[in-house]
PDB file of N, CA and C in Angstrom:
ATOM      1  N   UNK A   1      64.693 145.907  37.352  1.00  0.00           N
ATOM      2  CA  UNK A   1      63.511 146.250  36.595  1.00  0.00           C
ATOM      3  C   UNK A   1      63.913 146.678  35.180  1.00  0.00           C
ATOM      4  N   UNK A   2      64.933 147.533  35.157  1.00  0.00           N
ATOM      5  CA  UNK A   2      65.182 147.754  33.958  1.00  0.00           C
ATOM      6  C   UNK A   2      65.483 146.439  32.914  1.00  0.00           C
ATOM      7  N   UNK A   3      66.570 145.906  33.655  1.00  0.00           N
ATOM      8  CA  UNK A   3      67.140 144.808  32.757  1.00  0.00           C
ATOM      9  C   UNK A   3      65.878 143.668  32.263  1.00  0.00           C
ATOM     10  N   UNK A   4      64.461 143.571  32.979  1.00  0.00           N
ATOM     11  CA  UNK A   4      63.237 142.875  32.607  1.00  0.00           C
ATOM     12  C   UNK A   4      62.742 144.183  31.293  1.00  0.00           C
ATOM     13  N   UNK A   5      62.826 145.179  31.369  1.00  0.00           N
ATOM     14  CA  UNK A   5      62.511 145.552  30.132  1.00  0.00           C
ATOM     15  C   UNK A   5      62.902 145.921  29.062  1.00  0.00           C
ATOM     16  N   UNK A   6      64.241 146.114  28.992  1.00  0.00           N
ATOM     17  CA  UNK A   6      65.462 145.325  27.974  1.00  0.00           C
ATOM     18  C   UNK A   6      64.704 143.916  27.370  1.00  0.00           C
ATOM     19  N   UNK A   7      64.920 143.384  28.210  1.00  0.00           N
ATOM     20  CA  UNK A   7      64.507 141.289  27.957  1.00  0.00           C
ATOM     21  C   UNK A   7      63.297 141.912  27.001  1.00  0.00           C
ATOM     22  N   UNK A   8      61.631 142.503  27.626  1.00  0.00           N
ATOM     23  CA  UNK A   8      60.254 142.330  26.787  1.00  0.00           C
ATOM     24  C   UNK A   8      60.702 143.103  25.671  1.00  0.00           C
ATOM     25  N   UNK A   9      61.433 143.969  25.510  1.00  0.00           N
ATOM     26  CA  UNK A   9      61.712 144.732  24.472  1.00  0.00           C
ATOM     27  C   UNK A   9      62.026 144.138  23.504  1.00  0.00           C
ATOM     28  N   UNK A  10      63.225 143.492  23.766  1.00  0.00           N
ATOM     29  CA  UNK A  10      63.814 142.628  22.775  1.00  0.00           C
ATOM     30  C   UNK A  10      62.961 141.308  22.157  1.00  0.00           C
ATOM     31  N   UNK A  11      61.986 140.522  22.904  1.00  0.00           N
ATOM     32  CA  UNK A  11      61.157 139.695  23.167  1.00  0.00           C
ATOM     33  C   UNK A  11      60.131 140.439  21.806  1.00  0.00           C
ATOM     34  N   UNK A  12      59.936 141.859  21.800  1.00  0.00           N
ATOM     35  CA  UNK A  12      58.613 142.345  20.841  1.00  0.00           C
ATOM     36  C   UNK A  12      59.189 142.639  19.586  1.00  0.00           C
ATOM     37  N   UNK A  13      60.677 142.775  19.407  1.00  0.00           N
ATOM     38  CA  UNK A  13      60.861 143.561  18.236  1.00  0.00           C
ATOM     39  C   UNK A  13      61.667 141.804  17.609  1.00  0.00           C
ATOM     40  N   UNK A  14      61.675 140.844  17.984  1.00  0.00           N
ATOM     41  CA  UNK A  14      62.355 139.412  17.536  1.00  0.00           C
ATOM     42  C   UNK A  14      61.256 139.189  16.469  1.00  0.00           C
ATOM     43  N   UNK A  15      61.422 138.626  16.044  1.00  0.00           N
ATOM     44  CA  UNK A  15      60.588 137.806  14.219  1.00  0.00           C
ATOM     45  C   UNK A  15      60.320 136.392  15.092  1.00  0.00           C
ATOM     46  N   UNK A  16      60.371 136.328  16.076  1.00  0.00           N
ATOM     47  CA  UNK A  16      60.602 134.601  16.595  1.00  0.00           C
ATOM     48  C   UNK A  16      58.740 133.909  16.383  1.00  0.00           C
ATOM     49  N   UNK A  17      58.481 133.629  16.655  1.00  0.00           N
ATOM     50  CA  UNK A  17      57.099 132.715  16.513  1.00  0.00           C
ATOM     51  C   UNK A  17      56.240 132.841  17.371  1.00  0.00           C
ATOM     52  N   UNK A  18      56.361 134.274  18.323  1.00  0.00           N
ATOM     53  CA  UNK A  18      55.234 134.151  19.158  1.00  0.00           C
ATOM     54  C   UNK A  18      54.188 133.978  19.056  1.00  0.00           C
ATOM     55  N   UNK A  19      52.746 133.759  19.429  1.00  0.00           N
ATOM     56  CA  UNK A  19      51.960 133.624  19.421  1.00  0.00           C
ATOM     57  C   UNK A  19      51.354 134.901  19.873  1.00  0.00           C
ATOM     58  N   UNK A  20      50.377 135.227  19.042  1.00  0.00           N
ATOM     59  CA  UNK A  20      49.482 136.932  19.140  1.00  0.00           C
ATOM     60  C   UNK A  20      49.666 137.026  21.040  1.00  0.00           C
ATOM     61  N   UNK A  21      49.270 135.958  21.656  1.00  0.00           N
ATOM     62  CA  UNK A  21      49.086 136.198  22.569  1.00  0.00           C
ATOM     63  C   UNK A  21      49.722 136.345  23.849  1.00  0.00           C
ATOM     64  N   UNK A  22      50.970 135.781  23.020  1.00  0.00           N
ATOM     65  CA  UNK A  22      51.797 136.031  23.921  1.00  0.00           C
ATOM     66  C   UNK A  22      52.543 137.356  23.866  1.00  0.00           C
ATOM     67  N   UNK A  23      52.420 137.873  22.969  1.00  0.00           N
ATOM     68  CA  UNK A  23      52.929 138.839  22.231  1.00  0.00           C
ATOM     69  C   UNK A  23      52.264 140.370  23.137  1.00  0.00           C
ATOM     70  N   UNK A  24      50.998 140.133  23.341  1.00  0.00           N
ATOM     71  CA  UNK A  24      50.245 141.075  23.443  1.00  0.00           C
ATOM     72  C   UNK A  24      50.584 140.761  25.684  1.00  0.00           C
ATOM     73  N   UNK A  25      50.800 139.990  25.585  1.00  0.00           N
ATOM     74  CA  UNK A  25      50.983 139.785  27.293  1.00  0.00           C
ATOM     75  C   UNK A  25      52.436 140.216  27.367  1.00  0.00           C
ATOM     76  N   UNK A  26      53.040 140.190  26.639  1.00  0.00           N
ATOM     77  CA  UNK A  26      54.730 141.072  26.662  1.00  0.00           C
ATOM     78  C   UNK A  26      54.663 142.372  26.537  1.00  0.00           C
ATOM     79  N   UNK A  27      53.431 142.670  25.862  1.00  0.00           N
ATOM     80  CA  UNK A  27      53.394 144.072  25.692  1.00  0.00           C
ATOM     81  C   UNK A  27      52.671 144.591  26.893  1.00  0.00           C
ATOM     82  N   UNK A  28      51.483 144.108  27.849  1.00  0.00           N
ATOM     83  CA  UNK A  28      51.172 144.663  28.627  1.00  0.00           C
ATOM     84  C   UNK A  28      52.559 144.570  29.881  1.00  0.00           C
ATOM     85  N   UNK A  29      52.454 143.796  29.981  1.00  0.00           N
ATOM     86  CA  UNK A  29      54.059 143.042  31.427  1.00  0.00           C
ATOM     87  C   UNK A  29      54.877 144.397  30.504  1.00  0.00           C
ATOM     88  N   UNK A  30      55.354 144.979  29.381  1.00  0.00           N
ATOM     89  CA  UNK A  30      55.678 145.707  29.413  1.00  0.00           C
ATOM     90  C   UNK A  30      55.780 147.595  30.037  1.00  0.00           C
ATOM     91  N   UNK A  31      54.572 147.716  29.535  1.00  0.00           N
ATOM     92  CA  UNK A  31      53.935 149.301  29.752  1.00  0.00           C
ATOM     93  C   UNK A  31      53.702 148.916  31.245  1.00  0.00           C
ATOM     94  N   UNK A  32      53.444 147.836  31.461  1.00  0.00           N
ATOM     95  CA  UNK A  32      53.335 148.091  33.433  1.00  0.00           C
ATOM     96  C   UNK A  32      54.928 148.455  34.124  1.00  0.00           C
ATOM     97  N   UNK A  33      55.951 147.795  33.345  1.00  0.00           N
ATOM     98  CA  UNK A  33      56.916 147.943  34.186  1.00  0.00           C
ATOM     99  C   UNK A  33      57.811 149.047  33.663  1.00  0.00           C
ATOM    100  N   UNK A  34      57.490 149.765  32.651  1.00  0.00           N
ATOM    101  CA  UNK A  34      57.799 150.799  32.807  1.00  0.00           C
ATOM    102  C   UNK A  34      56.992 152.254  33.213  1.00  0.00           C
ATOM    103  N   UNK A  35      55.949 151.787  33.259  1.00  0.00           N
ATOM    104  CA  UNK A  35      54.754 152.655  34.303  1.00  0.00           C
ATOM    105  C   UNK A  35      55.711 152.865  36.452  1.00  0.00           C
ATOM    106  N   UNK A  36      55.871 151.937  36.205  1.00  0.00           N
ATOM    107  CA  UNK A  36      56.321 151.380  37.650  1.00  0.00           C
ATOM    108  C   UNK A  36      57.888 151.609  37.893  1.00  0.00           C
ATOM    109  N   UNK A  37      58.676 151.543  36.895  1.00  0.00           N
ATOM    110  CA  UNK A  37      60.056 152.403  36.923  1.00  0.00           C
ATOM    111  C   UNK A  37      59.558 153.902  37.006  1.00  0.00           C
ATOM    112  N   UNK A  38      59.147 154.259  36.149  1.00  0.00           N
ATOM    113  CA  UNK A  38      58.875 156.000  36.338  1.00  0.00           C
ATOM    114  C   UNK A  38      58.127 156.357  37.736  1.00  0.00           C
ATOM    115  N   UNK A  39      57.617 155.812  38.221  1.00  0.00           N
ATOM    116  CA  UNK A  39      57.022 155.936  39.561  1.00  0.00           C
ATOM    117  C   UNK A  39      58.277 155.750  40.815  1.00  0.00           C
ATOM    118  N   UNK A  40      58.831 154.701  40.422  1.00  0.00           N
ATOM    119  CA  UNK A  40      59.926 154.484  41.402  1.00  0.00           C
ATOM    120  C   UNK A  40      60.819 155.465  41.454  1.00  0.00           C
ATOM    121  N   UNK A  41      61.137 155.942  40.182  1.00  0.00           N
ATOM    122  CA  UNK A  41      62.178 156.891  39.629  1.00  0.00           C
ATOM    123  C   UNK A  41      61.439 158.656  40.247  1.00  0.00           C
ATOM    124  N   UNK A  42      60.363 158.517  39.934  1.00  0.00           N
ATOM    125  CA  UNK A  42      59.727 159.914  40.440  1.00  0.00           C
ATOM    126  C   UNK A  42      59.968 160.015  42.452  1.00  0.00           C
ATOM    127  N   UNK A  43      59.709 158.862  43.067  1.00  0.00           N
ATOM    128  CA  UNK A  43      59.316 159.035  44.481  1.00  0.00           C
ATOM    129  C   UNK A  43      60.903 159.007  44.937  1.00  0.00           C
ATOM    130  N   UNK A  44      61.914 158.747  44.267  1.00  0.00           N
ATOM    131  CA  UNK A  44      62.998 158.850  44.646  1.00  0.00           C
ATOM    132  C   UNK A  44      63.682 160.158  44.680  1.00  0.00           C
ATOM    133  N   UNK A  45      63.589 160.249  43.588  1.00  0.00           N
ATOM    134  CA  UNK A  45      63.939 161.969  43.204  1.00  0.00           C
ATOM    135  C   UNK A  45      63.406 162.953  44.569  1.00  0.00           C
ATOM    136  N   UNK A  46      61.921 162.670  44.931  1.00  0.00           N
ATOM    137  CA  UNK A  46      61.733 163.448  45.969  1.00  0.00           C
ATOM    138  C   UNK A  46      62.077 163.120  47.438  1.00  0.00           C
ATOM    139  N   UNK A  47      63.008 162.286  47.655  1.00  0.00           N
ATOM    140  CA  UNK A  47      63.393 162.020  48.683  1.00  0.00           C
ATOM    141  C   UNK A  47      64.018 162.727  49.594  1.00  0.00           C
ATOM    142  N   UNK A  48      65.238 163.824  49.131  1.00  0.00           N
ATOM    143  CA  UNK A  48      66.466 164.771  49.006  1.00  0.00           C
ATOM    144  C   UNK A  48      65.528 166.154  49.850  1.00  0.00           C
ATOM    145  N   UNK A  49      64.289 165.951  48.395  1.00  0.00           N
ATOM    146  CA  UNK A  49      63.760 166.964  48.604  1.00  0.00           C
ATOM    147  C   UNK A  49      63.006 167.020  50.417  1.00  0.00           C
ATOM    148  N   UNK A  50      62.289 165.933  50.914  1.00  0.00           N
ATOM    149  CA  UNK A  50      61.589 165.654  51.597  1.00  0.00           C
ATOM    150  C   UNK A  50      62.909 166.156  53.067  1.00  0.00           C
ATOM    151  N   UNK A  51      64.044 165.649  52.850  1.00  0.00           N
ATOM    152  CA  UNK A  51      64.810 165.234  54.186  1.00  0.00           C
ATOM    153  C   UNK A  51      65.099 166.978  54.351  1.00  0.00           C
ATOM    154  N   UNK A  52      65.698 167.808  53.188  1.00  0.00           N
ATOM    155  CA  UNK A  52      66.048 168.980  53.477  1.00  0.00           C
ATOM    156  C   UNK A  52      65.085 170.089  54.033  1.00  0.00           C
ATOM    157  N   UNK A  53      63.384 169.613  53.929  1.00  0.00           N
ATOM    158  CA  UNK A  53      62.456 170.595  54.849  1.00  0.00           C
ATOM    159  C   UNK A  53      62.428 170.647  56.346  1.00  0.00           C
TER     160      UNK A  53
END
């Protein structure tokens, strides 16, 4: 997951010829997948927590 948002990152800040619209669909496919790392990243963290109660 990470390494896909490396890729859109790089994909938004390029001068290359996108098209508005594609542009703007890199940016959402973006904020979703890092919406969705921090979620993954949050329910993990409490895992440790969960086994030691």
């Amino acid at each position: 997951m990470r390494a896909r948002i490396a890729e859109l990152e790089r994909d938004l800040m390029t001068t290359s010829s996108q098209g508005r619209h594609r542009r703007l669909e890199a940016g959402h496919e973006l904020r979703n997948a890092k919406f969705r790392l921090k979620r993954l990243e949050e329910c993990i963290a409490e895992i440790p927590e969960r086994l030691e109660r």
